[in-house]
N, C-alpha and C. Protein backbone atom coordinates (compact mmCIF):
# COMPACT_ATOMS: atom_id res chain seq x y z
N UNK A 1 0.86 -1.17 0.00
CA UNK A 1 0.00 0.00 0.00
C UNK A 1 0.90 1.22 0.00
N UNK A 2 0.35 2.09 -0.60
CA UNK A 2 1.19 3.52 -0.95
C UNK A 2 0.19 4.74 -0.38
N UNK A 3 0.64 5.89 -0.15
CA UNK A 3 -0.45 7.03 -0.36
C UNK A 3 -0.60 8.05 -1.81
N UNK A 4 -1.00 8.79 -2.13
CA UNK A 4 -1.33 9.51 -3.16
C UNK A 4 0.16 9.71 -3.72
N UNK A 5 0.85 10.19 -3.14
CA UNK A 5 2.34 10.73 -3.44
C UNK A 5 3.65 9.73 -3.65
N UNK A 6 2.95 8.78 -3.27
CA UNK A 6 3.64 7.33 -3.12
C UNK A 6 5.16 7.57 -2.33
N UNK A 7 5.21 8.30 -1.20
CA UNK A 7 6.43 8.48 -0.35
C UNK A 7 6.33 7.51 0.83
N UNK A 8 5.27 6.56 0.87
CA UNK A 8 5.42 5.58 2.22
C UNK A 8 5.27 4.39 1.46
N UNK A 9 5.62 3.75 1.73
CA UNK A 9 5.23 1.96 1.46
C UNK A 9 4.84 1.40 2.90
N UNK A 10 3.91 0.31 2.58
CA UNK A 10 3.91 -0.49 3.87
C UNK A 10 3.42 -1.99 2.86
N UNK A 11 3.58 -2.87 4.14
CA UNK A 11 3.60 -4.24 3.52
C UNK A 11 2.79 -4.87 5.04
N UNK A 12 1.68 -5.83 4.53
CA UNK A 12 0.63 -6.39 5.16
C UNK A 12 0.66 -7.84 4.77
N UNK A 13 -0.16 -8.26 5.53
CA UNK A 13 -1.13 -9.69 5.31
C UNK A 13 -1.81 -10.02 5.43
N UNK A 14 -2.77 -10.70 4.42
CA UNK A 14 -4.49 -10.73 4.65
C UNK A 14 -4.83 -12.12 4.62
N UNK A 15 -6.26 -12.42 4.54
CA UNK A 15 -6.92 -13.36 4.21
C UNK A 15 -7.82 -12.71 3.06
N UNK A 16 -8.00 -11.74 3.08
CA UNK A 16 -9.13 -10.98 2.32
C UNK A 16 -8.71 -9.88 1.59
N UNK A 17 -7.87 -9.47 0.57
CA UNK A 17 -6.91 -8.07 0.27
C UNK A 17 -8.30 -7.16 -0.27
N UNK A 18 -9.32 -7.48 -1.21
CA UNK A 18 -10.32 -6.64 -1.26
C UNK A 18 -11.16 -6.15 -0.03
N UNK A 19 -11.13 -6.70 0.90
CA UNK A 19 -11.99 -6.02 2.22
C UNK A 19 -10.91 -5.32 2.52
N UNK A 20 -9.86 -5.71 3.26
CA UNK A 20 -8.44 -5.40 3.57
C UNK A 20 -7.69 -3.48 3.07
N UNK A 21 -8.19 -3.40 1.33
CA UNK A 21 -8.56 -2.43 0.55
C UNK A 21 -9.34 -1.68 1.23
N UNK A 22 -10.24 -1.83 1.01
CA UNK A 22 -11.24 -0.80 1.59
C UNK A 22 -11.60 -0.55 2.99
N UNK A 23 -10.73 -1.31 3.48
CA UNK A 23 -10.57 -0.84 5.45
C UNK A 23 -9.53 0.38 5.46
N UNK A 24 -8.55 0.29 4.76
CA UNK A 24 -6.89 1.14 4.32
C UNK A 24 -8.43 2.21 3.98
N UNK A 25 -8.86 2.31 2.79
CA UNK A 25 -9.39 3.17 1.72
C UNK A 25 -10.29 4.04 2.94
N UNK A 26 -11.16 3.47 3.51
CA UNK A 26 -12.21 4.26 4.54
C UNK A 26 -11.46 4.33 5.97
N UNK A 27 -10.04 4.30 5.93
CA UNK A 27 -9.80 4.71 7.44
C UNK A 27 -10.61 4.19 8.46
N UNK A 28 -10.85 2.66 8.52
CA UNK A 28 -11.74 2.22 9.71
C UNK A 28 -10.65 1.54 10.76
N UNK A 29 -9.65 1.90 10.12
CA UNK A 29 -8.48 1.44 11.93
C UNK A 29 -8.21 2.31 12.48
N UNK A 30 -8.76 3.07 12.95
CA UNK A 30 -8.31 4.83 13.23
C UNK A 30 -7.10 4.52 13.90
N UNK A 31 -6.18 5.79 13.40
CA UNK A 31 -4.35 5.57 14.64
C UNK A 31 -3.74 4.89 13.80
N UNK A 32 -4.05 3.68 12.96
CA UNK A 32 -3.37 2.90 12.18
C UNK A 32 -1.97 3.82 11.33
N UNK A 33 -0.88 2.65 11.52
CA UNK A 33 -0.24 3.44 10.49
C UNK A 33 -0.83 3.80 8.88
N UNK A 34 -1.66 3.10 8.55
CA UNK A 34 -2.20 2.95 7.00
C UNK A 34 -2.89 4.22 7.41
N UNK A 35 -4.00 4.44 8.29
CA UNK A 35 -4.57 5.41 8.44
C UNK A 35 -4.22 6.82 8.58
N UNK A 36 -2.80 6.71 9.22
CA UNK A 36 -2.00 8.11 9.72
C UNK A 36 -1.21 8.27 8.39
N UNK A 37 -0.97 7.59 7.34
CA UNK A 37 -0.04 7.95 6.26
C UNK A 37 -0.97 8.19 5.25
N UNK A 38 -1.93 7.86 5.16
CA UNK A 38 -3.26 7.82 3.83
C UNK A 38 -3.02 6.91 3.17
N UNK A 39 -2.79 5.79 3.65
CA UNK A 39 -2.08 4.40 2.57
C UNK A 39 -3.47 4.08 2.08
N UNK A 40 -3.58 4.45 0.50
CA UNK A 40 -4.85 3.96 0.12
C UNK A 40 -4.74 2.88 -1.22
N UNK A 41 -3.68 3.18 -1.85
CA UNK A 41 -3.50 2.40 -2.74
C UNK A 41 -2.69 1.30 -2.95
N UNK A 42 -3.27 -0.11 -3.30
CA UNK A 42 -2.71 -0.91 -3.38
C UNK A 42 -2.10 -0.96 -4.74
N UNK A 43 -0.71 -1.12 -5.08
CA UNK A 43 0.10 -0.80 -5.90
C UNK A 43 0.95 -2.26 -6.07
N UNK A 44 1.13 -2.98 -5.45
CA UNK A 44 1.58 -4.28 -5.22
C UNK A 44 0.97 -5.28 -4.63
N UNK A 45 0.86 -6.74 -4.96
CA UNK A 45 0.76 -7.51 -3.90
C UNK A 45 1.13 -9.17 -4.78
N UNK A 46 0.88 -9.93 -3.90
CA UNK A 46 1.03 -11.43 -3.95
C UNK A 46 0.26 -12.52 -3.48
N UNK A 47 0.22 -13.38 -4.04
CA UNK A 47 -0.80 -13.97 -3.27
C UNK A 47 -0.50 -15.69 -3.13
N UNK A 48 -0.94 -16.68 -2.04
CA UNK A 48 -0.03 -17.38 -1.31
C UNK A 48 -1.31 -18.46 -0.98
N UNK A 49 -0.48 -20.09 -1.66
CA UNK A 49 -2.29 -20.80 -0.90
C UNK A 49 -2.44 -21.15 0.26
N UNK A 50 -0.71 -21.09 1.15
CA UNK A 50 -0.21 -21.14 2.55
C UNK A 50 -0.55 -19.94 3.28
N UNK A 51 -1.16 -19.87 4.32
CA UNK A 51 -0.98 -18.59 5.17
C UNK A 51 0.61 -18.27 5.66
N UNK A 52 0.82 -19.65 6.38
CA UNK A 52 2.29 -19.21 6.99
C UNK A 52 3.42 -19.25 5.90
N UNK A 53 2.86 -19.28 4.30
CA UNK A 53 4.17 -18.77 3.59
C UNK A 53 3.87 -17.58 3.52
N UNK A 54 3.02 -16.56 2.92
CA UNK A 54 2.70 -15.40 3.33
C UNK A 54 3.42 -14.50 4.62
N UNK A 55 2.97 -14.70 6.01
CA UNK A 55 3.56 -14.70 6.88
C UNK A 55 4.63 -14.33 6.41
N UNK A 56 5.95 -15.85 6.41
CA UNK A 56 7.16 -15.65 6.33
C UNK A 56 7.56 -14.93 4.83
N UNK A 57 7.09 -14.59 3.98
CA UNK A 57 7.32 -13.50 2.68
C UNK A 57 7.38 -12.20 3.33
N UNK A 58 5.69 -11.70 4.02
CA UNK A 58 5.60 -10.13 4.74
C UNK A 58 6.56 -9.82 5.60
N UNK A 59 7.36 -10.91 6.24
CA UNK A 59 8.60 -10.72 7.36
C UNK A 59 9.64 -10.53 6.58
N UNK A 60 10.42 -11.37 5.25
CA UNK A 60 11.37 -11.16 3.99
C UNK A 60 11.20 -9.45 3.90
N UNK A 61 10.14 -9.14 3.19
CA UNK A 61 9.87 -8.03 2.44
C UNK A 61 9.90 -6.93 3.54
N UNK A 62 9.64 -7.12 4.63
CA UNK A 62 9.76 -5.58 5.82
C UNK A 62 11.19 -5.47 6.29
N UNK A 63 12.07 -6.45 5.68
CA UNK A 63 13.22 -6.28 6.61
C UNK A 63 14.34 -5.47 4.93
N UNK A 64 13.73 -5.47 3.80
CA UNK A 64 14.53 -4.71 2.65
C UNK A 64 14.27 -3.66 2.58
N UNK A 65 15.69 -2.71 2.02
CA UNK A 65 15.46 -1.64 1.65
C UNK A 65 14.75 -1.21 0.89
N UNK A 66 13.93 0.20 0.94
CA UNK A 66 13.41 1.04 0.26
C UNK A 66 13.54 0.95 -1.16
N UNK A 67 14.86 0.72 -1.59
CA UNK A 67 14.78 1.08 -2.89
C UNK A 67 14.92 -0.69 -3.82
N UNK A 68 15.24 -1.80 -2.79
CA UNK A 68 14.70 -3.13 -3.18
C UNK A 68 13.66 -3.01 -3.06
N UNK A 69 12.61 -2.43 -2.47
CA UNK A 69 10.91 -2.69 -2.43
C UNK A 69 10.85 -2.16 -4.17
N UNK A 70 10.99 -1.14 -3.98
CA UNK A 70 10.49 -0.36 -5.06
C UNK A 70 11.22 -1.07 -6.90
N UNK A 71 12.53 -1.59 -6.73
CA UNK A 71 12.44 -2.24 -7.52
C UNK A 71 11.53 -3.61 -8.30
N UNK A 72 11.40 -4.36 -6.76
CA UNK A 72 10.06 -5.08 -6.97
C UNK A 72 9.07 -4.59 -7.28
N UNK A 73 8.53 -3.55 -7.47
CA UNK A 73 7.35 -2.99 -7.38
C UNK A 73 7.25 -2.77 -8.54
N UNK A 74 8.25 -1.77 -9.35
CA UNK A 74 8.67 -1.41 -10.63
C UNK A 74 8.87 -2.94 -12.01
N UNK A 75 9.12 -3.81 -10.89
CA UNK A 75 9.40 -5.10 -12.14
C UNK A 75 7.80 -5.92 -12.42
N UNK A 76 6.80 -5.44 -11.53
CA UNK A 76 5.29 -6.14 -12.04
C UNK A 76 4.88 -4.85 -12.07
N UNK A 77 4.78 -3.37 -11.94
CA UNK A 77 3.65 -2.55 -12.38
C UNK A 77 4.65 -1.10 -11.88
N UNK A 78 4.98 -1.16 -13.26
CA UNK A 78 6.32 0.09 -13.37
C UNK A 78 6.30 1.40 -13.18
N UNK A 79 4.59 1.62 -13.38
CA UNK A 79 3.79 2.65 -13.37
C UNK A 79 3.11 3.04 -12.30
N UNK A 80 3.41 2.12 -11.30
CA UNK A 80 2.14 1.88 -9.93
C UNK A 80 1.07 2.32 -10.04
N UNK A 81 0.65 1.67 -10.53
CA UNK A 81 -1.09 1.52 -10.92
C UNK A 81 -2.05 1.13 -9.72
N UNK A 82 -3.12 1.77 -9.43
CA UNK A 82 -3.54 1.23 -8.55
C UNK A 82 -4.10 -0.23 -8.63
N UNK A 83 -3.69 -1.82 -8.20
CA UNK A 83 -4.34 -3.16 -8.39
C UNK A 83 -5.64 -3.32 -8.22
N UNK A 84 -5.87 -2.82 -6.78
CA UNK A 84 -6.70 -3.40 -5.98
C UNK A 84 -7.40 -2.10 -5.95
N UNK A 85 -8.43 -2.38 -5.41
CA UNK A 85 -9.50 -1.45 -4.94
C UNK A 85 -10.84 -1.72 -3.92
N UNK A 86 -11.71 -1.04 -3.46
CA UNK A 86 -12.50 -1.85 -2.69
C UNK A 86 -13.53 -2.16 -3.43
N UNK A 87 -13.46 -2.23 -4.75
CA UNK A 87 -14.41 -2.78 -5.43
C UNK A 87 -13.81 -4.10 -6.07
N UNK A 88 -12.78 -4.79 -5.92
CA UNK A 88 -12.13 -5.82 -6.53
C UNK A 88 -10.59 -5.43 -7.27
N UNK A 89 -10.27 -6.42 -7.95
CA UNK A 89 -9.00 -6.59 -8.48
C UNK A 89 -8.98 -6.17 -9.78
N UNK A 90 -8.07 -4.74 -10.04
CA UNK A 90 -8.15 -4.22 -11.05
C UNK A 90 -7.57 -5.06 -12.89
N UNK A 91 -6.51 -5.73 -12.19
CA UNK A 91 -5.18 -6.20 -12.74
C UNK A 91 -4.87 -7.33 -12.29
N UNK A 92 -5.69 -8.59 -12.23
CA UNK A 92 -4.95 -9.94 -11.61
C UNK A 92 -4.17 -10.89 -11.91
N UNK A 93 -2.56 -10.64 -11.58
CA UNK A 93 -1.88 -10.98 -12.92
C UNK A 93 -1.28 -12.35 -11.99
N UNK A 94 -2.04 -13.57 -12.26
CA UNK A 94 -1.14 -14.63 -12.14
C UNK A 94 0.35 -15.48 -11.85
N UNK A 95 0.85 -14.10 -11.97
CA UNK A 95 2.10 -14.75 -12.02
C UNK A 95 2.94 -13.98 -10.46
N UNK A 96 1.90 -13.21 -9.84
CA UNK A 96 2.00 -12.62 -8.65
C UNK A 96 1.72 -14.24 -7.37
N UNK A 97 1.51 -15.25 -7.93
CA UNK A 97 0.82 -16.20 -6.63
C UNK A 97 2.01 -17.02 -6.68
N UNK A 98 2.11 -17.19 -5.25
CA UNK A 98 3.19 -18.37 -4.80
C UNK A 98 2.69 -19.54 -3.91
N UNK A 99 3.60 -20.36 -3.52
CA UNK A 99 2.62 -21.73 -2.75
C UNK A 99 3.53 -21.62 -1.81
């Protein structure tokens, strides 16, 4: 998730990334970091048929630098496009899922 200006990144884990979306989008965690930065757009993600590989990926990915995120980010959607939304998946590109 990014905000308008795309100067924050943050990295999550769901069961649900379209509800998940629109919790970020309507500020319903009040205090949240997503909430205190305006993280509204989902610009990246992955998707996992393991929970606890997930898990151990969101722990990988919070411990790299800034500008390794953003290369990842840049190598599936170069443009950061918004994916996700709280109306569904803009862009569901297959080759984002791991096991």
């Amino acid at each position: 998730m990014t905000n308008k200006y795309k100067t924050v990144l943050y990295i999550g884990v769901t069961n649900n990334l379209v509800r998940r979306v629109h919790e970020h989008k309507n500020h319903l965690i009040k205090s949240s970091f997503t909430d205190r930065y305006n993280l509204e757009y989902c610009i990246y993600y992955e998707e996992f048929v393991y929970f606890d590989l997930a898990i151990k990926r969101e722990k990988e990915l919070k411990k790299w630098s800034r500008q390794k995120k953003e290369a990842l980010i840049n190598k599936k959607n170069p443009e950061w496009k918004e994916l996700v939304n709280e109306k569904g998946f803009k862009n569901r590109d297959s080759s984002l899922c791991s096991e």
